[in-house]
PDB file of N, CA and C in Angstrom:
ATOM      1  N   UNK A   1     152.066 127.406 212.181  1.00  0.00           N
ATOM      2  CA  UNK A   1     152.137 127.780 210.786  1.00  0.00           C
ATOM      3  C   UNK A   1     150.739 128.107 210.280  1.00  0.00           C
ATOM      4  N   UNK A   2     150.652 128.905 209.271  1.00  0.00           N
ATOM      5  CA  UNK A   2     149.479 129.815 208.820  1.00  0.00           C
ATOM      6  C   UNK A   2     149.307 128.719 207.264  1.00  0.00           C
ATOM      7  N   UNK A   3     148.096 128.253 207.745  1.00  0.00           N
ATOM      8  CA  UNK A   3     147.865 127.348 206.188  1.00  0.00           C
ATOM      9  C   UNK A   3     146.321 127.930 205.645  1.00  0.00           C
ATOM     10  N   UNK A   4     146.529 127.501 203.948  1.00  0.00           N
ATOM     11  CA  UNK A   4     145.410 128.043 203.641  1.00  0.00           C
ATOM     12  C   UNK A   4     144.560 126.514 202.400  1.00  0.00           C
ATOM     13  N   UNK A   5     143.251 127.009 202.926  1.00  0.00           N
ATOM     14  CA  UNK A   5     142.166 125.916 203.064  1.00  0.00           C
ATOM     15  C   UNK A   5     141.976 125.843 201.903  1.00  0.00           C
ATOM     16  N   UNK A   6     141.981 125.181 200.498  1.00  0.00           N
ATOM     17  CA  UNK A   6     140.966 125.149 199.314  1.00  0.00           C
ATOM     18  C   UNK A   6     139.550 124.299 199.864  1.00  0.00           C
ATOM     19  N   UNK A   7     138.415 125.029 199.040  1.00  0.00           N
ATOM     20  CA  UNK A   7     137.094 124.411 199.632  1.00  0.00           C
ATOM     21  C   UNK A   7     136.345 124.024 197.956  1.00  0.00           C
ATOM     22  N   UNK A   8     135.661 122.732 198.243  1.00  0.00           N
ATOM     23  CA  UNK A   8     134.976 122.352 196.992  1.00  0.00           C
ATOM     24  C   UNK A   8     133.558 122.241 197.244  1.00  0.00           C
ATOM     25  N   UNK A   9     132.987 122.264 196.394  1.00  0.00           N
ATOM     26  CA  UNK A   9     131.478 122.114 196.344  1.00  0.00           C
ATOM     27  C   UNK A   9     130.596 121.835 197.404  1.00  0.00           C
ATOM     28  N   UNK A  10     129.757 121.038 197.972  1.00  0.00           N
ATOM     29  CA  UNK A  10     128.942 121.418 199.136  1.00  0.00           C
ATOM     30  C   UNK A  10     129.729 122.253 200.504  1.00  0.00           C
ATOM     31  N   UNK A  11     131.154 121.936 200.709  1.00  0.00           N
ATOM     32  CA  UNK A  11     131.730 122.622 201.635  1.00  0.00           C
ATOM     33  C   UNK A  11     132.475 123.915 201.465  1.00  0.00           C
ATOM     34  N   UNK A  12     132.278 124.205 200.361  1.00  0.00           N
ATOM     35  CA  UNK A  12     132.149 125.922 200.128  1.00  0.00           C
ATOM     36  C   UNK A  12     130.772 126.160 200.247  1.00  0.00           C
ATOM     37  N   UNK A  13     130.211 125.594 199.929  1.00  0.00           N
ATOM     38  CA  UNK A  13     128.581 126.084 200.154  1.00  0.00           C
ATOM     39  C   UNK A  13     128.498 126.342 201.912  1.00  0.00           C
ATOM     40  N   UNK A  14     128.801 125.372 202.694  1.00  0.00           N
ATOM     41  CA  UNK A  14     128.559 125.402 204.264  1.00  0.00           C
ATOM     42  C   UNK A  14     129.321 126.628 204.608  1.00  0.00           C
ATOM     43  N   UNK A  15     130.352 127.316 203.675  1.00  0.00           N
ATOM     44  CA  UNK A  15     131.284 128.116 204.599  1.00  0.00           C
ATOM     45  C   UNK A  15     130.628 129.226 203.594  1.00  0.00           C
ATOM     46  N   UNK A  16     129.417 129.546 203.218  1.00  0.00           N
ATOM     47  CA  UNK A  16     128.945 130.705 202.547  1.00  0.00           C
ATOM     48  C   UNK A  16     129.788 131.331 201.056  1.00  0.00           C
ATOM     49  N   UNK A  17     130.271 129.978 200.229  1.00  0.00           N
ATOM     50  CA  UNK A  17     130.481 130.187 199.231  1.00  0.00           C
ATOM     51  C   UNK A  17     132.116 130.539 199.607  1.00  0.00           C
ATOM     52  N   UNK A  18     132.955 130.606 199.934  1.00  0.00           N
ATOM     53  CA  UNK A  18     133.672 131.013 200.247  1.00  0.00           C
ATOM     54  C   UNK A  18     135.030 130.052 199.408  1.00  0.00           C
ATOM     55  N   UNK A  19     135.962 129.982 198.643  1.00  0.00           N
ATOM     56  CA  UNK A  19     136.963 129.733 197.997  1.00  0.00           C
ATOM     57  C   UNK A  19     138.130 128.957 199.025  1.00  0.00           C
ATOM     58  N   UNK A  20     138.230 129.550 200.156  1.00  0.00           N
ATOM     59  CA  UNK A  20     139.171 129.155 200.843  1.00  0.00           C
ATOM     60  C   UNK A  20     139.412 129.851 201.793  1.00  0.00           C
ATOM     61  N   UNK A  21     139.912 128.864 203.279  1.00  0.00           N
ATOM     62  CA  UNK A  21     139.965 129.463 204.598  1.00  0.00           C
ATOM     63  C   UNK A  21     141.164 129.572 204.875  1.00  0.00           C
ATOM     64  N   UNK A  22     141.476 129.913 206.255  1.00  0.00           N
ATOM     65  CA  UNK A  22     143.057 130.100 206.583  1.00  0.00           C
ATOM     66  C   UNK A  22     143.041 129.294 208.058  1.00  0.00           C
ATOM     67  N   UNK A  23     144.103 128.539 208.538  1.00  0.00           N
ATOM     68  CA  UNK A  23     143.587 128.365 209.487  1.00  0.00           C
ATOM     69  C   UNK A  23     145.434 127.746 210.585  1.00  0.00           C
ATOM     70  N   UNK A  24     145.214 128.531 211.895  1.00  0.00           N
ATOM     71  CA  UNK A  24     146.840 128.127 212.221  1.00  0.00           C
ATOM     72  C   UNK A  24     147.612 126.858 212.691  1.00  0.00           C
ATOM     73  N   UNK A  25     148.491 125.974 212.373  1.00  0.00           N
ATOM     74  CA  UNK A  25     148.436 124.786 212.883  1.00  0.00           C
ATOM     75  C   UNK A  25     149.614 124.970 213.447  1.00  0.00           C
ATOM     76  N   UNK A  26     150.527 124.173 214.813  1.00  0.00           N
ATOM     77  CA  UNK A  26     151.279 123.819 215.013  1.00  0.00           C
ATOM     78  C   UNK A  26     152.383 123.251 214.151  1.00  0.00           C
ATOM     79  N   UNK A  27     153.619 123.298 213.838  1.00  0.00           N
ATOM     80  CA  UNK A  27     154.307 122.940 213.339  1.00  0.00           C
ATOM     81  C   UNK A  27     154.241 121.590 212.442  1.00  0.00           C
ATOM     82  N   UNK A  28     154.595 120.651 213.524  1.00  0.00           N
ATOM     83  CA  UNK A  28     154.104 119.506 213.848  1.00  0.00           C
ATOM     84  C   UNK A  28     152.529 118.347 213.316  1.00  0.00           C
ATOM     85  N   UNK A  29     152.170 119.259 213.448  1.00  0.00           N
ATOM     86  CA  UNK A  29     150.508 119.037 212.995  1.00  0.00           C
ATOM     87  C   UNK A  29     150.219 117.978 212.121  1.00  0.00           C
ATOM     88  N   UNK A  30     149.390 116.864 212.115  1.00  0.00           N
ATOM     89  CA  UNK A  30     148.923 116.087 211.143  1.00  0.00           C
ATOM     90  C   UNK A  30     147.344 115.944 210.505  1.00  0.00           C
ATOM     91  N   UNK A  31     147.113 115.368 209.976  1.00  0.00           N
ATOM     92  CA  UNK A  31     145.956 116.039 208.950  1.00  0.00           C
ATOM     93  C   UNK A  31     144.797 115.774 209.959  1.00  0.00           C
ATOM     94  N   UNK A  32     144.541 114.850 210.689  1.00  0.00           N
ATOM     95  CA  UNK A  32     144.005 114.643 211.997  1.00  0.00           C
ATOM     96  C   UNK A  32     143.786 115.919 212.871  1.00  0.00           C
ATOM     97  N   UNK A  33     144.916 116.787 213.358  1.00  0.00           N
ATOM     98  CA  UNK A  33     144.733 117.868 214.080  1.00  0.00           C
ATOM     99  C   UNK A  33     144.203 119.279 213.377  1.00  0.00           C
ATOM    100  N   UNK A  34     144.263 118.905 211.549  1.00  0.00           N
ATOM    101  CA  UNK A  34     144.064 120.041 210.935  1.00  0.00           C
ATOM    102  C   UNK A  34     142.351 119.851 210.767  1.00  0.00           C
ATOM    103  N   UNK A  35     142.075 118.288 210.549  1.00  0.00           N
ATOM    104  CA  UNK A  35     140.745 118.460 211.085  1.00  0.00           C
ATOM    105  C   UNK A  35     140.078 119.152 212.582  1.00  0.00           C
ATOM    106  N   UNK A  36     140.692 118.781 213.328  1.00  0.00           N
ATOM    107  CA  UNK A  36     140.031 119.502 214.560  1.00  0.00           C
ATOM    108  C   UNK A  36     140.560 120.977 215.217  1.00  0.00           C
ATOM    109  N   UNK A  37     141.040 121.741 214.019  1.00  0.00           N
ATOM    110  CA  UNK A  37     141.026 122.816 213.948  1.00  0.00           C
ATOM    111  C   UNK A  37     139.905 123.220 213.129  1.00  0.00           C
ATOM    112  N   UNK A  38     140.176 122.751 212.313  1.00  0.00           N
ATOM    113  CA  UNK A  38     138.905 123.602 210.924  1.00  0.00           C
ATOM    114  C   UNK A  38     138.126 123.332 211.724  1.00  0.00           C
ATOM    115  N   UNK A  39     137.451 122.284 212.341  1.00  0.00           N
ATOM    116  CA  UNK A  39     136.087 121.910 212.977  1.00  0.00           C
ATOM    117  C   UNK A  39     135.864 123.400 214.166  1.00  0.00           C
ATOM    118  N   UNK A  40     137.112 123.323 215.044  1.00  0.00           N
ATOM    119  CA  UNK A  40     136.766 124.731 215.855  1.00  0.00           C
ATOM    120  C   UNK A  40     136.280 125.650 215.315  1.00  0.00           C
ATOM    121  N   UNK A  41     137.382 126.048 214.506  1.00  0.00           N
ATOM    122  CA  UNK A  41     137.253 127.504 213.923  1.00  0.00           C
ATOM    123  C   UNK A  41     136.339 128.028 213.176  1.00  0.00           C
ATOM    124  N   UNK A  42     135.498 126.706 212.414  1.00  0.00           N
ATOM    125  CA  UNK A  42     134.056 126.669 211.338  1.00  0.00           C
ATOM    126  C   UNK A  42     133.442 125.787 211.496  1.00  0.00           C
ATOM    127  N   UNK A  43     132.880 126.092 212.408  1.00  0.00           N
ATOM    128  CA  UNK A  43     131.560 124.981 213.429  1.00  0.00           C
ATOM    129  C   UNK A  43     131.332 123.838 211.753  1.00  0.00           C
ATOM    130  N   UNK A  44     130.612 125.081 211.387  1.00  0.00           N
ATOM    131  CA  UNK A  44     129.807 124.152 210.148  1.00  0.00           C
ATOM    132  C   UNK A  44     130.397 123.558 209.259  1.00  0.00           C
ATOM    133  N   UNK A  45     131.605 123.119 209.541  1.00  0.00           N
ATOM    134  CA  UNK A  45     132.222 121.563 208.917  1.00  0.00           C
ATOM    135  C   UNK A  45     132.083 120.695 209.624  1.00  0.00           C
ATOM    136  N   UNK A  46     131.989 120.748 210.656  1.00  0.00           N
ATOM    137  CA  UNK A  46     131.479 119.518 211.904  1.00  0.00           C
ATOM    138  C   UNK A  46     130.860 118.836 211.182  1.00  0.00           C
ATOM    139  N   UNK A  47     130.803 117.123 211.516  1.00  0.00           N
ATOM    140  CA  UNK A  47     129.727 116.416 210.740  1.00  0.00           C
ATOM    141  C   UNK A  47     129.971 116.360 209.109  1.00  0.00           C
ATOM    142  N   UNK A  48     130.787 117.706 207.906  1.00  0.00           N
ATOM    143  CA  UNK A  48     130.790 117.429 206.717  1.00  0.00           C
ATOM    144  C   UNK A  48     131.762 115.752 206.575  1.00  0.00           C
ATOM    145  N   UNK A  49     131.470 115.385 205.610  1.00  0.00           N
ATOM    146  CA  UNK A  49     132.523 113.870 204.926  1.00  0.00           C
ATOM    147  C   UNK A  49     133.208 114.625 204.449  1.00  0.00           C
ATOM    148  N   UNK A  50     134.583 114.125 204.118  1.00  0.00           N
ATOM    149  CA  UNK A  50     135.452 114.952 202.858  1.00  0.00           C
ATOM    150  C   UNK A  50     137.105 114.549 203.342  1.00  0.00           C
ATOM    151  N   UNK A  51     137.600 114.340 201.893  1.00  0.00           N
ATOM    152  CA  UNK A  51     139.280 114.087 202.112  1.00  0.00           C
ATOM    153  C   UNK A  51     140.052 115.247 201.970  1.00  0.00           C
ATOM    154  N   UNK A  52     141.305 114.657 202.797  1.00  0.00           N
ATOM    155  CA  UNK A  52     141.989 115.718 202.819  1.00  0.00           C
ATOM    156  C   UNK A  52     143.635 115.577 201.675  1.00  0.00           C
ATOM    157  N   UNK A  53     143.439 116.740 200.752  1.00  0.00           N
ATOM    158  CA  UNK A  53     144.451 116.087 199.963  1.00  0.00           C
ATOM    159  C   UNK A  53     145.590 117.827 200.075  1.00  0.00           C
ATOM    160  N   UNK A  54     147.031 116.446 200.453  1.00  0.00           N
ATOM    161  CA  UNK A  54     148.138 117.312 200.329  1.00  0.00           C
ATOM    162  C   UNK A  54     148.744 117.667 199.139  1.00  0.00           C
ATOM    163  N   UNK A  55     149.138 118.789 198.506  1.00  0.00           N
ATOM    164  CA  UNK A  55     149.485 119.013 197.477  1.00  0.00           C
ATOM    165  C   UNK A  55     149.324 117.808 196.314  1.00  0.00           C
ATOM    166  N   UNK A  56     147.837 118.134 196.131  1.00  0.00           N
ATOM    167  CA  UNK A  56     147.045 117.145 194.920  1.00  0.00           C
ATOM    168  C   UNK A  56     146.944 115.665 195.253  1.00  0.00           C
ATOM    169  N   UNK A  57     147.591 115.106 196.534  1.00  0.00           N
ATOM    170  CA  UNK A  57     147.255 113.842 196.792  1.00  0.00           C
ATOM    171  C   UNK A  57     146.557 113.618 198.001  1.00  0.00           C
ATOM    172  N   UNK A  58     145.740 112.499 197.933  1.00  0.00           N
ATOM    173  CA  UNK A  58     144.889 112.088 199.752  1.00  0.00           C
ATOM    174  C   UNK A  58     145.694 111.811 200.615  1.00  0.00           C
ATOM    175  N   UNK A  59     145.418 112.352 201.891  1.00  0.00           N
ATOM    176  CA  UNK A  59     146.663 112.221 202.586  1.00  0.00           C
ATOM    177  C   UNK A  59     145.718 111.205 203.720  1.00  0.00           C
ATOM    178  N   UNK A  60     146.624 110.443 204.374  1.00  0.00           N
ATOM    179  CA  UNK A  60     145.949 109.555 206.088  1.00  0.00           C
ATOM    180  C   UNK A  60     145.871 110.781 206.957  1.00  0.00           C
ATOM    181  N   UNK A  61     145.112 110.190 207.852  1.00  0.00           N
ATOM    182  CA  UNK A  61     145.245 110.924 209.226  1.00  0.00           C
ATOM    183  C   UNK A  61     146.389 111.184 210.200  1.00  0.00           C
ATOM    184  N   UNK A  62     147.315 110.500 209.868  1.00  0.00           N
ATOM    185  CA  UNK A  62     148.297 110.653 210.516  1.00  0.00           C
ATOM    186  C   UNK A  62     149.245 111.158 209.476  1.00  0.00           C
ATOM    187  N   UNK A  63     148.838 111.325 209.058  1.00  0.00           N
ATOM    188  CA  UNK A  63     150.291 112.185 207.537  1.00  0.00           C
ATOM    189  C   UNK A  63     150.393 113.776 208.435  1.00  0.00           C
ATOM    190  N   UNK A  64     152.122 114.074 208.389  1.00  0.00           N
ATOM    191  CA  UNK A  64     152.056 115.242 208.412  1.00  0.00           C
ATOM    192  C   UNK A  64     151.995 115.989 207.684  1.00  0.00           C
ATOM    193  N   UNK A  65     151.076 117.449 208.282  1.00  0.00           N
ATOM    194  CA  UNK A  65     151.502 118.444 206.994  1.00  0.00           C
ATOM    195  C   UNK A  65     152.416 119.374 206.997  1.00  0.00           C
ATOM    196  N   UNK A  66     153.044 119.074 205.615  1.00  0.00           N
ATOM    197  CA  UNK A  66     154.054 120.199 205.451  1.00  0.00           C
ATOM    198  C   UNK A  66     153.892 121.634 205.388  1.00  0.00           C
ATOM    199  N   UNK A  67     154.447 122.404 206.107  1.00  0.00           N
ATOM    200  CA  UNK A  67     154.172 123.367 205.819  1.00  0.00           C
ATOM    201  C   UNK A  67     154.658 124.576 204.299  1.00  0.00           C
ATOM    202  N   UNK A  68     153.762 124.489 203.649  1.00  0.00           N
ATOM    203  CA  UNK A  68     153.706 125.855 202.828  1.00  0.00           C
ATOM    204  C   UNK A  68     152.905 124.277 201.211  1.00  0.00           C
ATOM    205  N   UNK A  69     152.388 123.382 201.662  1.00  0.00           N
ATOM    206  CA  UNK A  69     151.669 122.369 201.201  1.00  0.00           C
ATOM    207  C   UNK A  69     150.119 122.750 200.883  1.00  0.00           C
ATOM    208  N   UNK A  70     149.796 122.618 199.987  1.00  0.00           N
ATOM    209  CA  UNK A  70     148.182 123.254 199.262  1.00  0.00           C
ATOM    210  C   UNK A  70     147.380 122.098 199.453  1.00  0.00           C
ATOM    211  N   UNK A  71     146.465 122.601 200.410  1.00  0.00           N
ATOM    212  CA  UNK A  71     145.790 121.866 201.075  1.00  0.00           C
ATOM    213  C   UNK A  71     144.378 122.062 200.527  1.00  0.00           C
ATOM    214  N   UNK A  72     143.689 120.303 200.251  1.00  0.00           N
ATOM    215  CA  UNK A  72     142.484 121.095 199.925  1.00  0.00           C
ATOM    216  C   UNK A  72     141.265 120.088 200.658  1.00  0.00           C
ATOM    217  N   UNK A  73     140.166 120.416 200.764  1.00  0.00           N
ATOM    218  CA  UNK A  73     139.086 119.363 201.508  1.00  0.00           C
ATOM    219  C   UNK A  73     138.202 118.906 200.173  1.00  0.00           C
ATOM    220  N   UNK A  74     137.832 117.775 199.827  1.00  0.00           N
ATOM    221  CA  UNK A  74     137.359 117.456 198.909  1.00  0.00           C
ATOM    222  C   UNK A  74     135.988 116.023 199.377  1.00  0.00           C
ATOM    223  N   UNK A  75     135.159 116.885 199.443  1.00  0.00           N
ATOM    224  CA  UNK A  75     133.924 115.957 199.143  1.00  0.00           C
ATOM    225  C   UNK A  75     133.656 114.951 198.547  1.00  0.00           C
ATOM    226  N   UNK A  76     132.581 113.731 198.938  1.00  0.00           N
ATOM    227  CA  UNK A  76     132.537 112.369 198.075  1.00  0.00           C
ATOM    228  C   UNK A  76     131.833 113.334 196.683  1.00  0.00           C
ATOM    229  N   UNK A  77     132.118 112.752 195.456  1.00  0.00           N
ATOM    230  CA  UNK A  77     131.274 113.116 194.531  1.00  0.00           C
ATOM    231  C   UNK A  77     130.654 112.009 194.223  1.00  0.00           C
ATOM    232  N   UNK A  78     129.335 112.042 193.562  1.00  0.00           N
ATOM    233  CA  UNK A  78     128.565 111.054 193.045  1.00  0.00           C
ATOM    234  C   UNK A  78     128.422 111.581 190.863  1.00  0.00           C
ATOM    235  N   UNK A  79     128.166 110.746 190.412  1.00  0.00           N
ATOM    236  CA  UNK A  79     127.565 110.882 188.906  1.00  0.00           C
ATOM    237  C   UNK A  79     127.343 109.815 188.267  1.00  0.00           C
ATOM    238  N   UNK A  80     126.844 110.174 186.859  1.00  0.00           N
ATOM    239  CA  UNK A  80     126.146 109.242 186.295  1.00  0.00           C
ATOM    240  C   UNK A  80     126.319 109.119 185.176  1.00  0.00           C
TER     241      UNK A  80
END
């Protein structure tokens, strides 16, 4: 299945500003394997921190994803 990436603040920055990726997962797939896809496919998330939230919520590593689910990677934020 063909999913598409929302990207937030420093990790749109790593992917050259970029809004959002696309990236193909197995059916099956859990947020675990969708990490080590993005990691292939865009070196330069390797190493980023960041949660992964399924349609507006944090999902585990072992959560599957649904497909046609708005996926987004979300960075620690800090403020003051």
């Amino acid at each position: 299945m063909r999913c598409r990436v929302l990207l937030f603040a420093g990790l749109r920055d790593r992917l050259g500003g970029r809004e959002a990726i696309e990236v193909e997962l197995p059916e099956e797939a859990t947020v675990a394997r969708l990490r080590d896809e993005l990691e292939r496919s865009h070196p330069s998330l390797a190493g980023a921190v960041y949660r992964v939230a399924l349609d507006a919520t944090y999902a585990a590593e072992q959560e599957p994803v649904p497909a046609g689910a708005e996926i987004a990677l979300v960075p620690p934020v800090s403020g003051g």
